[in-house]
Protein backbone atom coordinates (compact mmCIF):
# COMPACT_ATOMS: atom_id res chain seq x y z
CA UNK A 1 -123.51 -57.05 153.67
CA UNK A 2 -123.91 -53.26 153.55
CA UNK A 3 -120.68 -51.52 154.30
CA UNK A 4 -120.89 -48.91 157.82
CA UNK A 5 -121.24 -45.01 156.62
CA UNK A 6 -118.20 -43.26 157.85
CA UNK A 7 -118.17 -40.92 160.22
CA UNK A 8 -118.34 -37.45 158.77
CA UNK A 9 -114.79 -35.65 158.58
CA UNK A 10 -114.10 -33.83 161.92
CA UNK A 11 -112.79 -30.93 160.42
CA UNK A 12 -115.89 -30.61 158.44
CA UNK A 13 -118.39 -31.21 160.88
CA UNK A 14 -116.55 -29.12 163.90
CA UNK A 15 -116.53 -26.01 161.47
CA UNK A 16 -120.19 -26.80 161.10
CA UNK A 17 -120.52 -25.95 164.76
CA UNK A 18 -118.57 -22.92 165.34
CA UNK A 19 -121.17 -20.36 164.08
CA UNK A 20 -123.98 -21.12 166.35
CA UNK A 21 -127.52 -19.96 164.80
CA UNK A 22 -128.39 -16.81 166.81
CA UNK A 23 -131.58 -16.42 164.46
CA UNK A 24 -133.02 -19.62 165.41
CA UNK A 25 -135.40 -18.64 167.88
CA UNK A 26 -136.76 -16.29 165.72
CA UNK A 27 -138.84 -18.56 163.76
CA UNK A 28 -139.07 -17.81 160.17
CA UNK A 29 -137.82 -14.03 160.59
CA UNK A 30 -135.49 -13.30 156.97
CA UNK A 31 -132.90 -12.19 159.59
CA UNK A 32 -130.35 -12.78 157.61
CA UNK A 33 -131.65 -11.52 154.34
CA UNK A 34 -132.37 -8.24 156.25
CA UNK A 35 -129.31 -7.92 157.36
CA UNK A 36 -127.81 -8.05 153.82
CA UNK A 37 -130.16 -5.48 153.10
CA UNK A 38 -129.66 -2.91 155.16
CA UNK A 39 -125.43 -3.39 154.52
CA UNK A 40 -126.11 -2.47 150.80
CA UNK A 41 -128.47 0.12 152.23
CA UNK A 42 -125.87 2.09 154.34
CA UNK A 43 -123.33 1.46 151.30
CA UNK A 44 -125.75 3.60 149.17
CA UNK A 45 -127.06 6.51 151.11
CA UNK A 46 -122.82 6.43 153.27
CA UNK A 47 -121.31 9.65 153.72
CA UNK A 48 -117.81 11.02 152.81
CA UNK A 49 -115.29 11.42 154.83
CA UNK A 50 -114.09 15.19 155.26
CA UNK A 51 -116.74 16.26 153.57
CA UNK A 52 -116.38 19.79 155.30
CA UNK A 53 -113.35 20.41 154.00
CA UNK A 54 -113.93 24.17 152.87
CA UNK A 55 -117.01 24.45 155.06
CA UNK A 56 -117.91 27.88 156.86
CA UNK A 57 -118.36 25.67 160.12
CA UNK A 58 -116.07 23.34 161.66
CA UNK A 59 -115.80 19.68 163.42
CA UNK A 60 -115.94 21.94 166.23
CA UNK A 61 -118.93 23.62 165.31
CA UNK A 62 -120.68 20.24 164.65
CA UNK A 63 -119.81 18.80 167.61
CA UNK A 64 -120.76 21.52 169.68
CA UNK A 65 -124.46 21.29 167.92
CA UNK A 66 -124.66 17.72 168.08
CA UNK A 67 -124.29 17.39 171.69
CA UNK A 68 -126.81 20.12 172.16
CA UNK A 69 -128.87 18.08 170.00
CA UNK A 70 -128.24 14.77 172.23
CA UNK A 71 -129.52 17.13 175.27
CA UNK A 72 -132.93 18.61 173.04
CA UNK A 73 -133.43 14.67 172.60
CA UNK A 74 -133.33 13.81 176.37
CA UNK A 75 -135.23 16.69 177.11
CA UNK A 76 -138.30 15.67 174.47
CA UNK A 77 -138.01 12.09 175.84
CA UNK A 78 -137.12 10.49 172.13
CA UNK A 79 -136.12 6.78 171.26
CA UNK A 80 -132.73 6.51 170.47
CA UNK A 81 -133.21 5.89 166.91
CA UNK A 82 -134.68 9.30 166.40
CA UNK A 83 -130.72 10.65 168.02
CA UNK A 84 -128.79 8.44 164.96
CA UNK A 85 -131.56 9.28 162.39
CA UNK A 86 -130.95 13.30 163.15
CA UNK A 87 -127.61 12.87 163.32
CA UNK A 88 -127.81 10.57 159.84
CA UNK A 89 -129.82 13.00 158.24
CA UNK A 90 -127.78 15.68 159.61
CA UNK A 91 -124.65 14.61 157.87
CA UNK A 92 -126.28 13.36 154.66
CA UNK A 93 -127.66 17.03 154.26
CA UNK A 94 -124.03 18.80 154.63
CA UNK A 95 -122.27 17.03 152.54
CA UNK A 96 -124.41 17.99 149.75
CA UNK A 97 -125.05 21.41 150.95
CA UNK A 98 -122.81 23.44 152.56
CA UNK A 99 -124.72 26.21 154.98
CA UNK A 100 -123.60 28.61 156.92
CA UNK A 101 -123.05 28.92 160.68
CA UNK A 102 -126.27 31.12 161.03
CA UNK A 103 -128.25 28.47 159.60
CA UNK A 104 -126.40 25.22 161.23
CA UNK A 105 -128.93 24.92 164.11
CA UNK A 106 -131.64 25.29 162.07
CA UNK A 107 -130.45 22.38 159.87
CA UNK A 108 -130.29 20.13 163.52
CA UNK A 109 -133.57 21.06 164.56
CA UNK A 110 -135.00 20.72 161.23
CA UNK A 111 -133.31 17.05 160.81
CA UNK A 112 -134.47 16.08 164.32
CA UNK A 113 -138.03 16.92 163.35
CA UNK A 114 -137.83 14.55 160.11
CA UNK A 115 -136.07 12.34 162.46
CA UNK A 116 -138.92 12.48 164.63
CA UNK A 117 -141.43 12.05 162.27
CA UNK A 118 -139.85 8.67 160.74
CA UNK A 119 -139.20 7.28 164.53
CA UNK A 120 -141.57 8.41 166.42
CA UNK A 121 -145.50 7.55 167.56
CA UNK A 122 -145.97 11.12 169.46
CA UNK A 123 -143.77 13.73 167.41
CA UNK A 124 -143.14 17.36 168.97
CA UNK A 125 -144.69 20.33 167.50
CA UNK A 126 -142.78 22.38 164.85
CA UNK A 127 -143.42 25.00 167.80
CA UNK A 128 -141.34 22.94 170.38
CA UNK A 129 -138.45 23.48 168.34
CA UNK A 130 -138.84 27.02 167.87
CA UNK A 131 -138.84 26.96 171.69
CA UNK A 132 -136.46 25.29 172.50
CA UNK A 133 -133.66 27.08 170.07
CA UNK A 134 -135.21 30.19 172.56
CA UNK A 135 -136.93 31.74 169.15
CA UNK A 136 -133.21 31.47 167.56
CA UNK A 137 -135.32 29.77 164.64
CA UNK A 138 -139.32 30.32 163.50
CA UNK A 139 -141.91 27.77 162.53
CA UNK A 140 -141.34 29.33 159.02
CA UNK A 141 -137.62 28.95 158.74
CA UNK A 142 -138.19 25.32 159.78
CA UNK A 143 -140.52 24.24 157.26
CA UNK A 144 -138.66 25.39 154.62
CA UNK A 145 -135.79 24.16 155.68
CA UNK A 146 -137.80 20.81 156.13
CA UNK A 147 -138.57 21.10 152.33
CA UNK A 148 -135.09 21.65 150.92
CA UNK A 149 -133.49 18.71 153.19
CA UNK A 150 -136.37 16.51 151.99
CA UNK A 151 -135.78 17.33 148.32
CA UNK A 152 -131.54 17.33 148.70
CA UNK A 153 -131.85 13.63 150.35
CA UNK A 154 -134.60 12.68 147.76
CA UNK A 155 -137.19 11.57 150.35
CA UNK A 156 -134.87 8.82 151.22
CA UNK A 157 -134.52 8.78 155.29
CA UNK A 158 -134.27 5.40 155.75
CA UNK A 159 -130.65 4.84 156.36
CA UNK A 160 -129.50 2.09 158.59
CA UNK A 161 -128.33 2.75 162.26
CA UNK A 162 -125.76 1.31 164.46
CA UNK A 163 -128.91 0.21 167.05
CA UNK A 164 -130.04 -1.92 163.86
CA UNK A 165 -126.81 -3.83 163.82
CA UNK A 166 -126.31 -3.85 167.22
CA UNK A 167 -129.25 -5.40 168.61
CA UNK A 168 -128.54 -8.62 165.84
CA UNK A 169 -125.04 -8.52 167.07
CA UNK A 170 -125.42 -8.67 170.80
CA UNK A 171 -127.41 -11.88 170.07
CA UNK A 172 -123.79 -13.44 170.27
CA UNK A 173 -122.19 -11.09 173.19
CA UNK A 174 -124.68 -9.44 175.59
CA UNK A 175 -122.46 -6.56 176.63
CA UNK A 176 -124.88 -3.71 174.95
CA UNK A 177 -125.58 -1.31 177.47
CA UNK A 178 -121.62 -0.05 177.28
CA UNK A 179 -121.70 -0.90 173.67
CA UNK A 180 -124.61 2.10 172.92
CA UNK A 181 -122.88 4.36 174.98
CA UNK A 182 -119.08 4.09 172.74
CA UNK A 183 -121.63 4.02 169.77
CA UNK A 184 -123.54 7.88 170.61
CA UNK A 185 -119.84 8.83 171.52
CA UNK A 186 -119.13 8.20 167.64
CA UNK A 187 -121.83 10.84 166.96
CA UNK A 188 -120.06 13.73 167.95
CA UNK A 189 -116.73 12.55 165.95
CA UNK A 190 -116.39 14.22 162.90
CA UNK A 191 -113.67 12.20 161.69
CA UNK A 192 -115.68 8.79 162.26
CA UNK A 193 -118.87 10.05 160.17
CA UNK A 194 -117.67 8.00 157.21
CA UNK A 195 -117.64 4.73 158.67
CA UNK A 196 -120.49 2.47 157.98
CA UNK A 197 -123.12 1.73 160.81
CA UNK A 198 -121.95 -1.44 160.51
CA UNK A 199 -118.71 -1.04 161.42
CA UNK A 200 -119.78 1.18 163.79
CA UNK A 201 -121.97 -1.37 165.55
CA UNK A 202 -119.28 -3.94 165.79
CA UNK A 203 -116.01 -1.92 166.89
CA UNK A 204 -118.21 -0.88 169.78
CA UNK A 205 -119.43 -4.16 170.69
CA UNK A 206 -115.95 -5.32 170.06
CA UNK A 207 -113.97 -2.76 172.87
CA UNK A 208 -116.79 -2.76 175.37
CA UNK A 209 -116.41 -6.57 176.06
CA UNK A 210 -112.49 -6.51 175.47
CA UNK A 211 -113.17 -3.48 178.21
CA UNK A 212 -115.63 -5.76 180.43
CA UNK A 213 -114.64 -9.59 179.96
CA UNK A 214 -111.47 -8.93 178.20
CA UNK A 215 -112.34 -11.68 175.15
CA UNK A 216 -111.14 -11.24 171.99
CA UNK A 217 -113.71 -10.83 168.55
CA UNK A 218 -114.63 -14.50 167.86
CA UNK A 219 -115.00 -16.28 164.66
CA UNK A 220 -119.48 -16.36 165.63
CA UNK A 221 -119.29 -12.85 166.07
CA UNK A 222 -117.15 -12.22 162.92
CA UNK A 223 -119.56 -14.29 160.63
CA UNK A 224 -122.24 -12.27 161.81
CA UNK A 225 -121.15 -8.94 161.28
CA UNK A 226 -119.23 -9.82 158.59
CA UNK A 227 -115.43 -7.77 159.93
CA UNK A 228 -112.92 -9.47 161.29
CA UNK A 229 -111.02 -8.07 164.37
CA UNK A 230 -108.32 -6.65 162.22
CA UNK A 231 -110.54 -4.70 160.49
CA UNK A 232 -112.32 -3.41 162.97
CA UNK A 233 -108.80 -2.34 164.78
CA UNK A 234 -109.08 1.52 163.82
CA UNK A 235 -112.28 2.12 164.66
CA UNK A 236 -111.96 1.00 168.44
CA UNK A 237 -108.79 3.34 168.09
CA UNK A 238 -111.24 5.85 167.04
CA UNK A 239 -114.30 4.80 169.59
CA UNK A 240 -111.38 4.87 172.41
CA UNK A 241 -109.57 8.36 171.30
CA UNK A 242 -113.30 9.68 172.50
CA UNK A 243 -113.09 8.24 175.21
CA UNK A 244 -109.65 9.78 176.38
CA UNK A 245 -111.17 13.20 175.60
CA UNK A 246 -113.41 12.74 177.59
CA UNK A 247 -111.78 11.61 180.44
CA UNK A 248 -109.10 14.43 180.08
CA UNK A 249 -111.53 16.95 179.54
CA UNK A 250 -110.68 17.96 175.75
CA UNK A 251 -113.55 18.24 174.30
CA UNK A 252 -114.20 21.79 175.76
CA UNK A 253 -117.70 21.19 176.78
CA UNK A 254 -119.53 18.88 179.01
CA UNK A 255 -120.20 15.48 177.01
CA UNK A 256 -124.14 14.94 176.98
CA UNK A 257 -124.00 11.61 176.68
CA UNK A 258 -121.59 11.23 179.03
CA UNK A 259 -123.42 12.82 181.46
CA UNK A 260 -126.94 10.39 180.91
CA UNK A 261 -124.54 7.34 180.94
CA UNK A 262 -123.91 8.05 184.25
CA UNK A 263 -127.27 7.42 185.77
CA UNK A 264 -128.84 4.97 187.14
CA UNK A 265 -131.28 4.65 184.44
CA UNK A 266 -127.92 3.71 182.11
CA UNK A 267 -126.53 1.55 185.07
CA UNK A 268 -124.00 4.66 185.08
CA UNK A 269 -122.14 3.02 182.55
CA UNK A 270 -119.81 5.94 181.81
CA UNK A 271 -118.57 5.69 185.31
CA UNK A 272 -117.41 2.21 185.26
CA UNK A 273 -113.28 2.40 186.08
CA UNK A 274 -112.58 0.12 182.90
CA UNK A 275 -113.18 3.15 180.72
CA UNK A 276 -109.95 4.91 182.46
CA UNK A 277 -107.76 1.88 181.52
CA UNK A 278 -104.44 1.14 180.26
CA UNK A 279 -106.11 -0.31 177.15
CA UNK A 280 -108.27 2.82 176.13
CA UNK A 281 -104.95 4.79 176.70
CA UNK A 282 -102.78 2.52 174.50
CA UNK A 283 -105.41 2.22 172.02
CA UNK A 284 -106.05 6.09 171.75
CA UNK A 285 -102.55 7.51 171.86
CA UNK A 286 -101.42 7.33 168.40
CA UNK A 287 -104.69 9.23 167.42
CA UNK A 288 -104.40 11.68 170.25
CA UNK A 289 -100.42 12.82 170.09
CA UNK A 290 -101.67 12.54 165.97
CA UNK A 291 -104.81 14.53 166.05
């Protein structure tokens, strides 16, 4: 008489079903492959931290141009891929070659137009930015400068965003509307440029639904973006330090995205009273009294 199969080992089988398959609607989509790919894609083309130590212009200076850049991309109605790529580009470009202040807005405008170009269906005429710098820059001076970023970065534009990551990762926690708007306050944060999209992607998810459901990171949403919550501990320091300037007014300027967040089109995300509480403040006071 043949002997009963066992049951399989319930530790075995219940770690099978902790990770649920998030890719499984997607048919035979090489999610996963593609998501291994573009991790050793934003390892290769990453950018330094400091890297403007030295520099002529400042995280000041920076900042102050990328939110101006975040308002030229509202105002040319852009997909929000084309904002990361300029700012991706941006960044790439100065760490290799210092310029000086006089030329820093022409290197934003210039890297939005490449931006543009790799994003976008309709892109804006090398005029439009010439306009809108209020004929600070010329067609000329951009198409140059076009040249010379193209050549420094070796035609290779293709970095990975946070939106790529995020999108896969909100599969497992659908909390992405708050998520994108801690992610474009990373842009302006010079000291956060050296973090991987990645990371980026997941620290954000990671605080907006400790800030909206109060969970913890779980082991699903670990295995699929690959950090575990300890890791990703600094950078929601980071993503809630900018969020304290904000509130307190530090920053020195009005925050663009801020400001779009806070319309109904965003579901005026950057009003919501979470983003004023005891947990952003706890998180972001070592960095703050440490700047």
């Amino acid at each position: 008489m043949k002997e009963e199969e066992e049951e399989p080992c319930p530790a075995f089988s219940n770690a099978l079903l902790v990770v649920q398959d998030v890719d499984e609607e997607d048919g035979d989509l090489p999610q996963f492959a593609q998501n291994i790919y573009l991790h050793v894609l934003e390892v290769e083309q990453d950018v330094r931290p400091n890297y403007m130590q030295h520099y002529e212009i400042t995280e000041r200076m920076r900042a102050i141009l990328v939110n101006w850049l975040v308002k030229v991309h509202s105002r040319f109605q852009l997909l929000q891929e084309t904002l990361y790529l300029t700012v991706a580009i941006l960044d790439r470009f100065l760490q290799v070659q210092p310029v000086s202040l006089s030329k820093l807005q022409l290197v934003g405008v210039t890297a939005m137009l490449l931006a543009c170009k790799y994003e976008e269906r309709y892109v804006p005429e090398v005029g439009d930015f010439t306009y809108i710098t209020d004929g600070a820059v010329t067609k000329a001076q951009i198409l140059k400068m076009e040249q010379l970023i193209l050549r420094t970065l070796n035609f290779e534009l293709g970095r990975p965003l946070p939106l790529h990551f995020l999108r896969r990762a909100s599969k497992v926690s659908n909390r992405d509307t708050l998520a994108k708007y801690l992610m474009e306050l990373t842009l302006l944060d010079y000291n956060m440029v050296h973090y991987w999209p990645s990371e980026i992607a997941a620290a954000s998810l990671a605080l907006s639904q400790l800030l909206l459901v109060a969970l913890p990171w779980s082991p699903q949403q670990q295995h699929y973006s690959i950090y575990d919550a300890a890791h990703l501990k600094p950078i929601m320091q980071h993503i809630a330090k900018n969020i304290a300037m904000v509130n307190e007014g530090k920053t020195k300027f009005q925050v663009s995205c801020e400001e779009q967040y806070s319309r109904s089109k965003r579901m005026k995300i950057s009003l919501i009273p979470q983003l004023n509480s005891s947990i952003i403040k706890t998180m972001a006071a070592a960095l703050l009294s440490n700047p």
